[in-house]
Protein backbone atom coordinates (compact mmCIF):
# COMPACT_ATOMS: atom_id res chain seq x y z
CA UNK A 1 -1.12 39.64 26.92
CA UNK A 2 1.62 39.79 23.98
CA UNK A 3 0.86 37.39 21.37
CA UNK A 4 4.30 37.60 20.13
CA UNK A 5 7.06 38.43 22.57
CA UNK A 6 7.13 36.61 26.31
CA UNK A 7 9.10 39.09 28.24
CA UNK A 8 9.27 37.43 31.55
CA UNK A 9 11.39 33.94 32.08
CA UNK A 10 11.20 31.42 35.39
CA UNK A 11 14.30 29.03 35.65
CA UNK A 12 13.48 26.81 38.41
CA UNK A 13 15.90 23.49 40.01
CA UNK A 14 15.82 21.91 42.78
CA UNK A 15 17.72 24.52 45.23
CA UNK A 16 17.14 27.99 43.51
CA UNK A 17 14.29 30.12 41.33
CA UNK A 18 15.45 32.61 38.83
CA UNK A 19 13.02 35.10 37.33
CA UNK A 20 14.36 37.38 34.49
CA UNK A 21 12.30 40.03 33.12
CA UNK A 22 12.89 43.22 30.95
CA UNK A 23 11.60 46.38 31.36
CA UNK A 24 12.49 50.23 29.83
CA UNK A 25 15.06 48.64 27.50
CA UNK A 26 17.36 46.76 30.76
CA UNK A 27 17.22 42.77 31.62
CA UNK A 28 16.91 42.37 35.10
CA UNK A 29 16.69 39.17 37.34
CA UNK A 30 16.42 38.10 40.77
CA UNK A 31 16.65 34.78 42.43
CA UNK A 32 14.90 32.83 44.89
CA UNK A 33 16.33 30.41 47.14
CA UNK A 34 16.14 27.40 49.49
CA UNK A 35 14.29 29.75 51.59
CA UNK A 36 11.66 30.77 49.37
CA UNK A 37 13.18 34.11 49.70
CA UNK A 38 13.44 36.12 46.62
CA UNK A 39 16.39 38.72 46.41
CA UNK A 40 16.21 42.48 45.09
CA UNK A 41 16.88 42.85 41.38
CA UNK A 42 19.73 43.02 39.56
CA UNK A 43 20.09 44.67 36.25
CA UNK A 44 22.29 42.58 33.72
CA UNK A 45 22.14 44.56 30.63
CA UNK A 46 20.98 48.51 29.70
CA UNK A 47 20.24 49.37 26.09
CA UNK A 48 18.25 46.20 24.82
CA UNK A 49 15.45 45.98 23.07
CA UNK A 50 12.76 43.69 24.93
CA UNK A 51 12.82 40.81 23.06
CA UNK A 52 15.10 38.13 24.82
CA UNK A 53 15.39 34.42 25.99
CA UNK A 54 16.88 32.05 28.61
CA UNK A 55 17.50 29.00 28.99
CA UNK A 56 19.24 26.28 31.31
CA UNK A 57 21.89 23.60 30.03
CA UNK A 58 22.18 19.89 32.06
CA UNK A 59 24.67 21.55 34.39
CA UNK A 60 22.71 24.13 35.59
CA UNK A 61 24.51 27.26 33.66
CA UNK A 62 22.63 29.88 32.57
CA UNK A 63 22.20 30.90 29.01
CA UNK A 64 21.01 34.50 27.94
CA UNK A 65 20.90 35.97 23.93
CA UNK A 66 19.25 39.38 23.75
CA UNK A 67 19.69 42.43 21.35
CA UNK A 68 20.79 45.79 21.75
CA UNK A 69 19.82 49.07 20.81
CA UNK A 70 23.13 48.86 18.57
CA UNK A 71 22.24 45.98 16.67
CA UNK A 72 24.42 43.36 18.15
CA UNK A 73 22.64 40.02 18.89
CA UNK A 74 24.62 39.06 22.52
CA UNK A 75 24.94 36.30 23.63
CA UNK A 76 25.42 35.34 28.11
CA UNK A 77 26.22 32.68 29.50
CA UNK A 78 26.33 32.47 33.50
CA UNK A 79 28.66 30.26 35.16
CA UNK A 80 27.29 29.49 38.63
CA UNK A 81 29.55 32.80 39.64
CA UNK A 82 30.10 35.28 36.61
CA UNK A 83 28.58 36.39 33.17
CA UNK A 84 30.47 36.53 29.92
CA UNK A 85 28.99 37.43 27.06
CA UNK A 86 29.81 37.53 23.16
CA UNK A 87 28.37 39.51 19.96
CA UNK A 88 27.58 36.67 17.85
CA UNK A 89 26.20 39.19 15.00
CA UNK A 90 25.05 42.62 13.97
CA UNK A 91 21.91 43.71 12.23
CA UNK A 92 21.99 47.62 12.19
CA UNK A 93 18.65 48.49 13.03
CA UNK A 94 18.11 50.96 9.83
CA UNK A 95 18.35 48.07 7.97
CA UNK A 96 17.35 44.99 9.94
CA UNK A 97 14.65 44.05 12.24
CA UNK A 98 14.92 40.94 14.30
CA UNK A 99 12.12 39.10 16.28
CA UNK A 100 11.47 36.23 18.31
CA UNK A 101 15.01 35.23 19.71
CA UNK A 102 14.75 32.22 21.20
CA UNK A 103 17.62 30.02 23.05
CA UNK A 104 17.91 26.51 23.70
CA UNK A 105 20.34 24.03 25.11
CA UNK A 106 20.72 20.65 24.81
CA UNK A 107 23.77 18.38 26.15
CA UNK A 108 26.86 20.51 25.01
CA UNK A 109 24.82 21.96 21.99
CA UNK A 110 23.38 25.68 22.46
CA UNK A 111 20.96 26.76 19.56
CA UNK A 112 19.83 30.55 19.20
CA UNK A 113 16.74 31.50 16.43
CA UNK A 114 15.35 34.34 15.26
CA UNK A 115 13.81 35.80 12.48
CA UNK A 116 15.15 38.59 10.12
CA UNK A 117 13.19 41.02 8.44
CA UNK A 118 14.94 43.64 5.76
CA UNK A 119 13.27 47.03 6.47
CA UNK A 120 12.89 47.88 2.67
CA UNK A 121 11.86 44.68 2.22
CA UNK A 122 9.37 43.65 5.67
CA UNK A 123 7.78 41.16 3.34
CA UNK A 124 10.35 38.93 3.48
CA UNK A 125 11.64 37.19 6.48
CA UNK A 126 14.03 34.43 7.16
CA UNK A 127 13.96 31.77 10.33
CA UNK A 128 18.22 31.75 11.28
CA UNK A 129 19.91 29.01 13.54
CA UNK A 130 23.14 29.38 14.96
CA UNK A 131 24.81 26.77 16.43
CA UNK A 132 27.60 25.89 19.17
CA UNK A 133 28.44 21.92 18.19
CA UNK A 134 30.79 22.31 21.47
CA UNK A 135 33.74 23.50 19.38
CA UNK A 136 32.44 26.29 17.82
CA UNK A 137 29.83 28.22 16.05
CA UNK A 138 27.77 27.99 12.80
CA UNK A 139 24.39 29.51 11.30
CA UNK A 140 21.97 27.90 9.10
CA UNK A 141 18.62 29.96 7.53
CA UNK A 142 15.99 27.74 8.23
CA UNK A 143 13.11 28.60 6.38
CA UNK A 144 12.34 32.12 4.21
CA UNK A 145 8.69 33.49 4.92
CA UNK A 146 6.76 35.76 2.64
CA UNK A 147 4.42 37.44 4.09
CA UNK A 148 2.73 40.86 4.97
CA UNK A 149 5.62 41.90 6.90
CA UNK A 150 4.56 40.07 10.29
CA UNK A 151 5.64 36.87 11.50
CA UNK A 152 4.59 34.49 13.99
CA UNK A 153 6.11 32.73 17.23
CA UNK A 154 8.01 29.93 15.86
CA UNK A 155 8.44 26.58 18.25
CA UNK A 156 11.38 24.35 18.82
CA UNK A 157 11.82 21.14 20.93
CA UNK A 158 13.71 17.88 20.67
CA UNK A 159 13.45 14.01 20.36
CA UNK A 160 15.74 11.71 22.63
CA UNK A 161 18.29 11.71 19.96
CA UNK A 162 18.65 15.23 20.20
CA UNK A 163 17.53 16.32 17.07
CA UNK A 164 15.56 19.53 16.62
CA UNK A 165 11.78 20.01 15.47
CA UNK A 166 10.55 23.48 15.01
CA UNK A 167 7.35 24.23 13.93
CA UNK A 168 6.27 27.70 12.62
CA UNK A 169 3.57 29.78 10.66
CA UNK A 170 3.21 30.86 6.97
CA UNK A 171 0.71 31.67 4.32
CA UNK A 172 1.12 29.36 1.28
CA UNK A 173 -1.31 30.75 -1.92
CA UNK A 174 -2.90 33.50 0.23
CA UNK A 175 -4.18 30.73 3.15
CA UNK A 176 -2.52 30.35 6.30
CA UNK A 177 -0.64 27.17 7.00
CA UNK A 178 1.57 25.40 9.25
CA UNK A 179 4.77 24.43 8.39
CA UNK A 180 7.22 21.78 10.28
CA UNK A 181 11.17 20.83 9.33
CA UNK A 182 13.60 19.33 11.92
CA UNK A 183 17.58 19.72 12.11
CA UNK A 184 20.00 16.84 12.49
CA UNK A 185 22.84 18.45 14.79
CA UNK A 186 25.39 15.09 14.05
CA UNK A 187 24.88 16.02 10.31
CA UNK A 188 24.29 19.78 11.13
CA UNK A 189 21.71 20.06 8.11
CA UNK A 190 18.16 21.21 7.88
CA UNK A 191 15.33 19.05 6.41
CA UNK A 192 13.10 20.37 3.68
CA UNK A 193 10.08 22.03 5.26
CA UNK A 194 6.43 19.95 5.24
CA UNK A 195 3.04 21.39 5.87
CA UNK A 196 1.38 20.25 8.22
CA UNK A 197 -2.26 21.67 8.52
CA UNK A 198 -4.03 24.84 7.60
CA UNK A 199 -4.99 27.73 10.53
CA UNK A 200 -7.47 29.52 8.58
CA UNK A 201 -7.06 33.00 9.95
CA UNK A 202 -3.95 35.27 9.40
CA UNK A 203 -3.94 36.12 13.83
CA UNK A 204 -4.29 32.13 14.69
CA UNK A 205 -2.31 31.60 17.41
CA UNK A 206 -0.35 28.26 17.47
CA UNK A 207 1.91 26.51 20.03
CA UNK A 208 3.46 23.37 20.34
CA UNK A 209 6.06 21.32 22.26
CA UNK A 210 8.03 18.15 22.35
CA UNK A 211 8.23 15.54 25.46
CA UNK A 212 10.34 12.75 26.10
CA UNK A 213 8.23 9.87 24.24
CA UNK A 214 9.21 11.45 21.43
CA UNK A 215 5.64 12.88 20.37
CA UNK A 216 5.48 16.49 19.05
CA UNK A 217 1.99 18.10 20.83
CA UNK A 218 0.49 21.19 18.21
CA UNK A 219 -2.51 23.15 19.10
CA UNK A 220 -4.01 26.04 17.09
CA UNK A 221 -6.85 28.69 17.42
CA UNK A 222 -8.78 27.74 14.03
CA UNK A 223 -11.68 30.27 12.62
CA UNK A 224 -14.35 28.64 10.74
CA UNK A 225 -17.32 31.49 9.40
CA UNK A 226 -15.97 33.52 12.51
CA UNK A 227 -16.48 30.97 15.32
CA UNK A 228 -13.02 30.29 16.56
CA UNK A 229 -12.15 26.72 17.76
CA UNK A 230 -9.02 25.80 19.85
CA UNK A 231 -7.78 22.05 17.31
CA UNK A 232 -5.29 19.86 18.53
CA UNK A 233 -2.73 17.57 16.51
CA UNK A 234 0.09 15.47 17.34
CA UNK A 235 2.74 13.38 15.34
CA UNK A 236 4.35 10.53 17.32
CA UNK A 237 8.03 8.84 16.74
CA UNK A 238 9.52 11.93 15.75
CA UNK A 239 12.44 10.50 15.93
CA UNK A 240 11.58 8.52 12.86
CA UNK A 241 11.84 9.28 9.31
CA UNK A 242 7.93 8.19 8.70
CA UNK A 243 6.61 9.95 11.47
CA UNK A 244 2.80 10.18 11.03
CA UNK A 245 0.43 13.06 11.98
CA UNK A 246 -2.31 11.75 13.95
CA UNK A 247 -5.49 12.66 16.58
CA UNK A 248 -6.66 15.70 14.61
CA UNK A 249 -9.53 16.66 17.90
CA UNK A 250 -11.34 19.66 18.49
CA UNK A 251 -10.73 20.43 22.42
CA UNK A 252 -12.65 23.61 23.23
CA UNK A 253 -16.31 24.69 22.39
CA UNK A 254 -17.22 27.56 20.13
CA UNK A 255 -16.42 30.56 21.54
CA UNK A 256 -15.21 33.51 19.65
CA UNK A 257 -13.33 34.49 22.27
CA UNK A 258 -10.89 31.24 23.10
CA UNK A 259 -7.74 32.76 22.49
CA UNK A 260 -3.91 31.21 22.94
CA UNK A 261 -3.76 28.13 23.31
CA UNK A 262 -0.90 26.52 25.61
CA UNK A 263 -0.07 22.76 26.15
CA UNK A 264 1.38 20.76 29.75
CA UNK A 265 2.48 17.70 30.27
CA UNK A 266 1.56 16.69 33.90
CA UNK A 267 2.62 13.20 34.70
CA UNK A 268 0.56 10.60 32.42
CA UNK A 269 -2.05 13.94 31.87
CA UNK A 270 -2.27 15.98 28.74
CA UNK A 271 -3.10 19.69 29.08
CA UNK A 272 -4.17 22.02 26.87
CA UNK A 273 -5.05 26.07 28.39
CA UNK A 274 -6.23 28.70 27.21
CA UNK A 275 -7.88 32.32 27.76
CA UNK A 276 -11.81 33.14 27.45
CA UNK A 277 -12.68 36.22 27.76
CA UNK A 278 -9.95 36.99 30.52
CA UNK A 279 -10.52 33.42 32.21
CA UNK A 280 -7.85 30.76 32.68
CA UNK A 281 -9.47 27.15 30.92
CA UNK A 282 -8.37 24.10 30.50
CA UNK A 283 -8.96 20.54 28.68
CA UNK A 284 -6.98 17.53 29.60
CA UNK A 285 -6.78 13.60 28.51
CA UNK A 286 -5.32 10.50 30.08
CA UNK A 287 -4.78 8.64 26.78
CA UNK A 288 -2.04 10.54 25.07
CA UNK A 289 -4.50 12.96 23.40
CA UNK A 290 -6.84 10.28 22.01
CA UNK A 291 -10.02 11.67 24.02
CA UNK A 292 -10.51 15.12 25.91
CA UNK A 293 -12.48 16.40 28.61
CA UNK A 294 -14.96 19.23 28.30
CA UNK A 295 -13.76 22.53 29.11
CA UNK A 296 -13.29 23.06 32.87
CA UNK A 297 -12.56 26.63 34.39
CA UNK A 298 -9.20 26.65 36.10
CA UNK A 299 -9.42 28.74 39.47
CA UNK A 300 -7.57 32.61 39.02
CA UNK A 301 -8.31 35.57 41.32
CA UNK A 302 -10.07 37.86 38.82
CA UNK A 303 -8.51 40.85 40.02
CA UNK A 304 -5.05 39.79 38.93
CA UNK A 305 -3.86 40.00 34.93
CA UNK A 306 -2.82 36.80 32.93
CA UNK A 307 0.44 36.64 31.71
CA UNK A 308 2.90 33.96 29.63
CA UNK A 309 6.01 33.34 31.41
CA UNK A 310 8.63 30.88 30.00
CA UNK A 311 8.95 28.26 32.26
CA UNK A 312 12.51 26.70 32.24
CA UNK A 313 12.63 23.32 34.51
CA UNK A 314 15.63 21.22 35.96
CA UNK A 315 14.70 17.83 34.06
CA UNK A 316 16.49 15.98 36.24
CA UNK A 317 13.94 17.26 39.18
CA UNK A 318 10.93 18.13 37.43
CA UNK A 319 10.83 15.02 34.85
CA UNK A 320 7.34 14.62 35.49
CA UNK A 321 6.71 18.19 33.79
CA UNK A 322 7.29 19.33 30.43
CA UNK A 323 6.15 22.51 29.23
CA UNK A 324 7.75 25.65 27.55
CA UNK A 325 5.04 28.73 28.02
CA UNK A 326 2.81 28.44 31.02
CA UNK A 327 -0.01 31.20 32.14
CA UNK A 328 0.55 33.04 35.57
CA UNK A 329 0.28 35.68 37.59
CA UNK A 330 2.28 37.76 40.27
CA UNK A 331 0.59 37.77 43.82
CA UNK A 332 2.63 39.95 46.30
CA UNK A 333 6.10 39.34 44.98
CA UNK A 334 5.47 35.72 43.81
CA UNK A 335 4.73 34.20 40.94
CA UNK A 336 1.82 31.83 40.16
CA UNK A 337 1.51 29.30 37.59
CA UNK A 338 -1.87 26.92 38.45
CA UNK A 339 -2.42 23.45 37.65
CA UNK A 340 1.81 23.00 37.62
CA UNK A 341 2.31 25.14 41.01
CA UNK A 342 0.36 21.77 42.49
CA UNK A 343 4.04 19.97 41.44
CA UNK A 344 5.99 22.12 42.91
CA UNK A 345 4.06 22.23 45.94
CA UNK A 346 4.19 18.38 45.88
CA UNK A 347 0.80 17.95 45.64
CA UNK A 348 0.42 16.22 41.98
CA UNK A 349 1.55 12.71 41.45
CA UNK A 350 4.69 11.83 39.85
CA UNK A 351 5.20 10.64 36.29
CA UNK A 352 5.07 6.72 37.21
CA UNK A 353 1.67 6.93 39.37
CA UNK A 354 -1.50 5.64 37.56
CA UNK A 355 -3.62 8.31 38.81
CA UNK A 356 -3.93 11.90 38.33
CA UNK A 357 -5.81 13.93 40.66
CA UNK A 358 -7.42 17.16 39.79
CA UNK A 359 -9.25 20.00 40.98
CA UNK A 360 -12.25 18.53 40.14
CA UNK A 361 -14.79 16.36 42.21
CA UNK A 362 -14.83 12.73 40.88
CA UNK A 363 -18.71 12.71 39.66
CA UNK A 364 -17.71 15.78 37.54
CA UNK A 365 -15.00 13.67 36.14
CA UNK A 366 -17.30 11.11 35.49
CA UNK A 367 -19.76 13.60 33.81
CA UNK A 368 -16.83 15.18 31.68
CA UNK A 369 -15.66 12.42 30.65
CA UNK A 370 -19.51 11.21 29.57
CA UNK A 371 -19.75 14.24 27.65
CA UNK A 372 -16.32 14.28 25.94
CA UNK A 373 -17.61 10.12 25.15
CA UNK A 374 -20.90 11.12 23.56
CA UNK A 375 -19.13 14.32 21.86
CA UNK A 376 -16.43 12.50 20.50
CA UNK A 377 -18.76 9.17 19.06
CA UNK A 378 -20.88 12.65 17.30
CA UNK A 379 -17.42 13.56 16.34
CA UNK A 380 -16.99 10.59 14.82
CA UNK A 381 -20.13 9.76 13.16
CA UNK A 382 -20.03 12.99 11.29
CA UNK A 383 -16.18 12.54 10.55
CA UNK A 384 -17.16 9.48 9.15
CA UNK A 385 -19.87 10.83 6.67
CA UNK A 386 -17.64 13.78 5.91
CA UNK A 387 -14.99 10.65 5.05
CA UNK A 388 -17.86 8.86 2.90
CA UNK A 389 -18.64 12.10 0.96
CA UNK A 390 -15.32 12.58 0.44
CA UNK A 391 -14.58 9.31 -1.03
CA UNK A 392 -17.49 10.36 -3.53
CA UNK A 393 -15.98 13.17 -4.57
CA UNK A 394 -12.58 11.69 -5.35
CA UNK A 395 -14.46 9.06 -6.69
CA UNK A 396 -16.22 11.95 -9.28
CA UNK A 397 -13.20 14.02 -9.41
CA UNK A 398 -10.75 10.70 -10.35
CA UNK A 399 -13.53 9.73 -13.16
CA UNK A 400 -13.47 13.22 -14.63
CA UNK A 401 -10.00 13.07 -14.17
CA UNK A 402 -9.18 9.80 -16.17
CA UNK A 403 -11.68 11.32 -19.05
CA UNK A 404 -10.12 14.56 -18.84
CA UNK A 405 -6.20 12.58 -19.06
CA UNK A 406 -7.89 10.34 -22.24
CA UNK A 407 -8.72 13.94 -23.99
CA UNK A 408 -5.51 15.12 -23.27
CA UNK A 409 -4.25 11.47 -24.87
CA UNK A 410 -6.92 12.07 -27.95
CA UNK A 411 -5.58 15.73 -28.53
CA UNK A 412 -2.34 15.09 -28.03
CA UNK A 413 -2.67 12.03 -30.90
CA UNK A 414 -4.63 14.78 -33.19
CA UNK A 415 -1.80 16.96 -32.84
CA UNK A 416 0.88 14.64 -33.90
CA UNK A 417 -1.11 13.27 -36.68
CA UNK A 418 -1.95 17.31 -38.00
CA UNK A 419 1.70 17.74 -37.55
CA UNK A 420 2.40 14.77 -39.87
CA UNK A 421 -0.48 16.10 -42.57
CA UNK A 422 1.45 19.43 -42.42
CA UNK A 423 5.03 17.88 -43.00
CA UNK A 424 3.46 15.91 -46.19
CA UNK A 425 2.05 18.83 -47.65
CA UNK A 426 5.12 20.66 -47.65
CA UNK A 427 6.62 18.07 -48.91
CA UNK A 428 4.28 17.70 -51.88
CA UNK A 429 4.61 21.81 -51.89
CA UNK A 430 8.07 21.09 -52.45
CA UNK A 431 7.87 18.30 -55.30
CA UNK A 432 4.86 20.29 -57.12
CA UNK A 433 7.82 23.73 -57.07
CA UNK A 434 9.79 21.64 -58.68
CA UNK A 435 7.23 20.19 -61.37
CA UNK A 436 5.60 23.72 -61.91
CA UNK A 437 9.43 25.07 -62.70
CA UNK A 438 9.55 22.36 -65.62
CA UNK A 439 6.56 22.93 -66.89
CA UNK A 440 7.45 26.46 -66.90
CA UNK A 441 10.52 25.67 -69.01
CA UNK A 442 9.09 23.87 -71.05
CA UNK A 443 6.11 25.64 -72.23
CA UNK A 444 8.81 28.57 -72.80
CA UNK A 445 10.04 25.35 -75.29
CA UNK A 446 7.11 24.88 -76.84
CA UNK A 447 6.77 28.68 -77.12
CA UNK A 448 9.89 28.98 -79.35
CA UNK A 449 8.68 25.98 -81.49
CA UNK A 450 5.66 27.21 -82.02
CA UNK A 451 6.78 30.25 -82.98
CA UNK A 452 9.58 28.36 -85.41
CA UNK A 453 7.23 26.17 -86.59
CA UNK A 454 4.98 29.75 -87.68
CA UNK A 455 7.92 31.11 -88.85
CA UNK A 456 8.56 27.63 -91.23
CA UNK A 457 5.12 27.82 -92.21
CA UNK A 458 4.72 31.07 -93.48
CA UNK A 459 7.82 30.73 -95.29
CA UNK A 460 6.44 27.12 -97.14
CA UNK A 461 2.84 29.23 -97.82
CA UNK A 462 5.21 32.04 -99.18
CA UNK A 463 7.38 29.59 -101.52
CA UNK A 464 3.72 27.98 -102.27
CA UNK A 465 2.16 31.09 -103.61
CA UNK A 466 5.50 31.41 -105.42
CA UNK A 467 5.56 28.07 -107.31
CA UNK A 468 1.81 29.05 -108.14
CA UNK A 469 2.59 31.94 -110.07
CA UNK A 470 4.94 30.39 -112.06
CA UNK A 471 2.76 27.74 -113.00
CA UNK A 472 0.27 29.54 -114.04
CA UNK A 473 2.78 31.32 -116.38
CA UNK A 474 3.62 28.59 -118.18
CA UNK A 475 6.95 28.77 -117.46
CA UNK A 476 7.53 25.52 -115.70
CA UNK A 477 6.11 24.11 -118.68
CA UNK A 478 8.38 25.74 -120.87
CA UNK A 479 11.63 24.75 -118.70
CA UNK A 480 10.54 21.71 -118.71
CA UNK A 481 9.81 21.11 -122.82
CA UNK A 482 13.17 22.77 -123.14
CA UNK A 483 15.06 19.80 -121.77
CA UNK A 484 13.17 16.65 -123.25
């Protein structure tokens, strides 16, 4: 089976069967009627590459978007009596590579998605919408991925309002994670992107789908030390701004080998399917995915290979079945999808009946459901330990955390009160420049008094030694007798 790319499509109403498939790059299809005849095939298209969807609007028209080998992303649409088609875009292949188309209709809305990869750049992908409001058509990127140049199935559905959820896959600091954003078609604008939950394992396989209670079903292969576990998840009132996540179970048991994981909605019964080890399982609950069954082996010839076939339904006939991917198998010409076949053979109850039957005896039921009891109060025991050591550890980490802010508060105070230190000492810096420069003048001053003042001195020790002389000559004497 193809992880990524479901090549064959069922479109099933009340009168008529349709089965599209595509092989050797051509779409072909045949129909089944009232009958239960199936006609010879008919090829639509040559030169596509295999990747394509359909899908069914209220009135029963077909709707087909596929790419060719030219690039051109086509889009059919098939009247009751004719096909017309349109190139919506082109990617040249050189340069582009496109994956997952996927179509969807919903009143007079048709939606088309896919993901764009640059070839120099595989890295790097984008989720695009385009959009038909009725009048005419518009594209929105979704979401860019980084990544290692692969890129998962993405998931869409809708709430009764008609707004879109999708749900898809993307590693967020080297881990995994799942990622969820919805798309208001009246406003024709895309919500921010919210993760939901991580996979732990770059080839996890996810899947989910939407009913019409307006809950949003996810389930998830998730590897833990190499044991793979199939998890479950839902969020109800998605119509809602505050829609909550909620019912975070484990459904299968610990086999390495549970691969692809698929959910039905049968009646008032929640399925959830999935491969071991080339086996068809299966896990179901009557209480909206509160509690699950053990594992229960659903019956498929073993000489016959598993596939995924889109499954398309006429609401308005099947509204006791949702589901988007289903497992089958071909058995001379027909196709077989268990546990839903039993609806369309009228053998399962409708949506408003109380009780589901199975194909299961009722003291295996009654087992099952012991086990899933005493597995889920284990479940719940240890959830709520995990929950009490958790609380301890925020507890720890909050304490360290409130020291840690009141350092940050302490350094932070230090640092303003070294940056006020450092503005007064350049401000004394600046005063003392200004001292130390009159200082310097004036010692150069006192330098040229001093040096006067020598000057003055020698010349009065001079004039002294002088007046000395004289003296001792008698002469001031004799000047001085001379005038009495």
């Amino acid at each position: 089976m193809d992880k990524n790319i479901c090549h064959e499509h069922i479109i099933k109403n009340k009168t008529q069967s349709w089965h599209f498939t595509c092989r050797q790059n051509s779409i072909f299809y045949r129909m089944r009627d009232e009958n239960d005849c199936w006609t010879d095939d008919t090829k639509l298209l040559d030169n596509v590459l295999d990747d394509f969807s359909v899908d069914a609007d209220s009135k029963g028209s077909l709707h087909l978007i596929c790419l060719n080998t030219k690039g051109e992303l086509i889009y059919f649409v098939y009247n009751g009596t004719h096909w017309y088609n349109k190139v919506l875009a082109a990617f040249p292949l050189d340069r582009y590579k496109l994956k997952h188309l996927t179509i969807s209709c919903r009143s007079k809305h048709i939606n088309v998605f896919f993901a764009v990869c640059p070839i120099k750049s595989p890295s790097v992908c984008t989720i695009q919408h385009n959009f038909w409001n009725g009048s005419k058509w518009a594209n929105f990127k979704v979401a860019r991925i980084t990544s290692d140049g692969s890129i998962d199935p993405f998931y869409v559905g809708y709430d009764h309002a008609g707004t879109i959820h999708l749900v898809y896959k993307a590693p967020r600091l080297g881990v995994e994670q799942l990622y969820y954003c919805k798309f208001r078609s009246d406003y024709s604008i895309w919500g921010n992107p919210e993760r939901i939950t991580t996979v732990g394992g770059g080839d996890a396989y996810h899947y989910a789908l939407t009913n019409n209670n307006d809950t949003l079903h996810l389930v998830w292969n998730y590897l833990v030390n190499g044991v793979n576990h199939i998890k479950y998840l839902q969020r109800t009132k998605i119509s809602y701004q505050r829609a909550v996540w909620k019912n975070d179970s484990i459904i299968s048991g610990e086999g390495a080998d549970d691969e692809q994981p698929l959910f039905y909605i049968i009646g008032n019964t929640q399925w959830v399917v999935w491969v071991h080890k080339g086996l068809l399982f299966g896990s179901f609950s009557y209480d909206e995915g509160k509690n699950w069954t053990s594992p229960v082996r659903i019956d498929t010839p073993l000489d016959f290979k598993l596939k995924i076939y889109k499954v398309v339904l006429d609401r308005s006939v099947y509204s006791e079945i949702s589901v988007l991917l289903a497992y089958g198998y071909e058995r001379e010409g027909d196709i077989i999808i268990p546990v839903i076949d039993d609806v369309f053979d009228g053998e399962h109850p409708k949506a408003e009946d109380q009780k589901v039957s199975i194909d299961v005896d009722e003291d295996k039921i009654k087992e099952y459901a012991i086990e899933a009891k005493n597995f889920i109060s284990k479940l719940v025991e240890e959830v709520g330990k995990i929950e009490g050591k958790k609380k301890e550890i925020e507890g720890m980490i909050m304490k360290q955390t409130d020291e840690i802010k009141q350092s940050c508060d302490d350094l932070e105070e230090f640092k303003k009160e070294v940056q006020r230190l450092g503005e007064r000492l350049e401000h004394i810096k600046n005063e003392n420049s200004g001292i130390m420069s009159s200082i310097s003048n004036w010692q150069n001053k006192f330098k040229e008094h001093q040096h006067a003042l020598d000057e003055m001195t020698n010349k009065h020790i001079e004039l002294w030694e002088k007046s000395k002389g004289f003296s001792e000559r008698g002469l001031v004497r004799k000047i001085l007798d001379y005038f009495k």
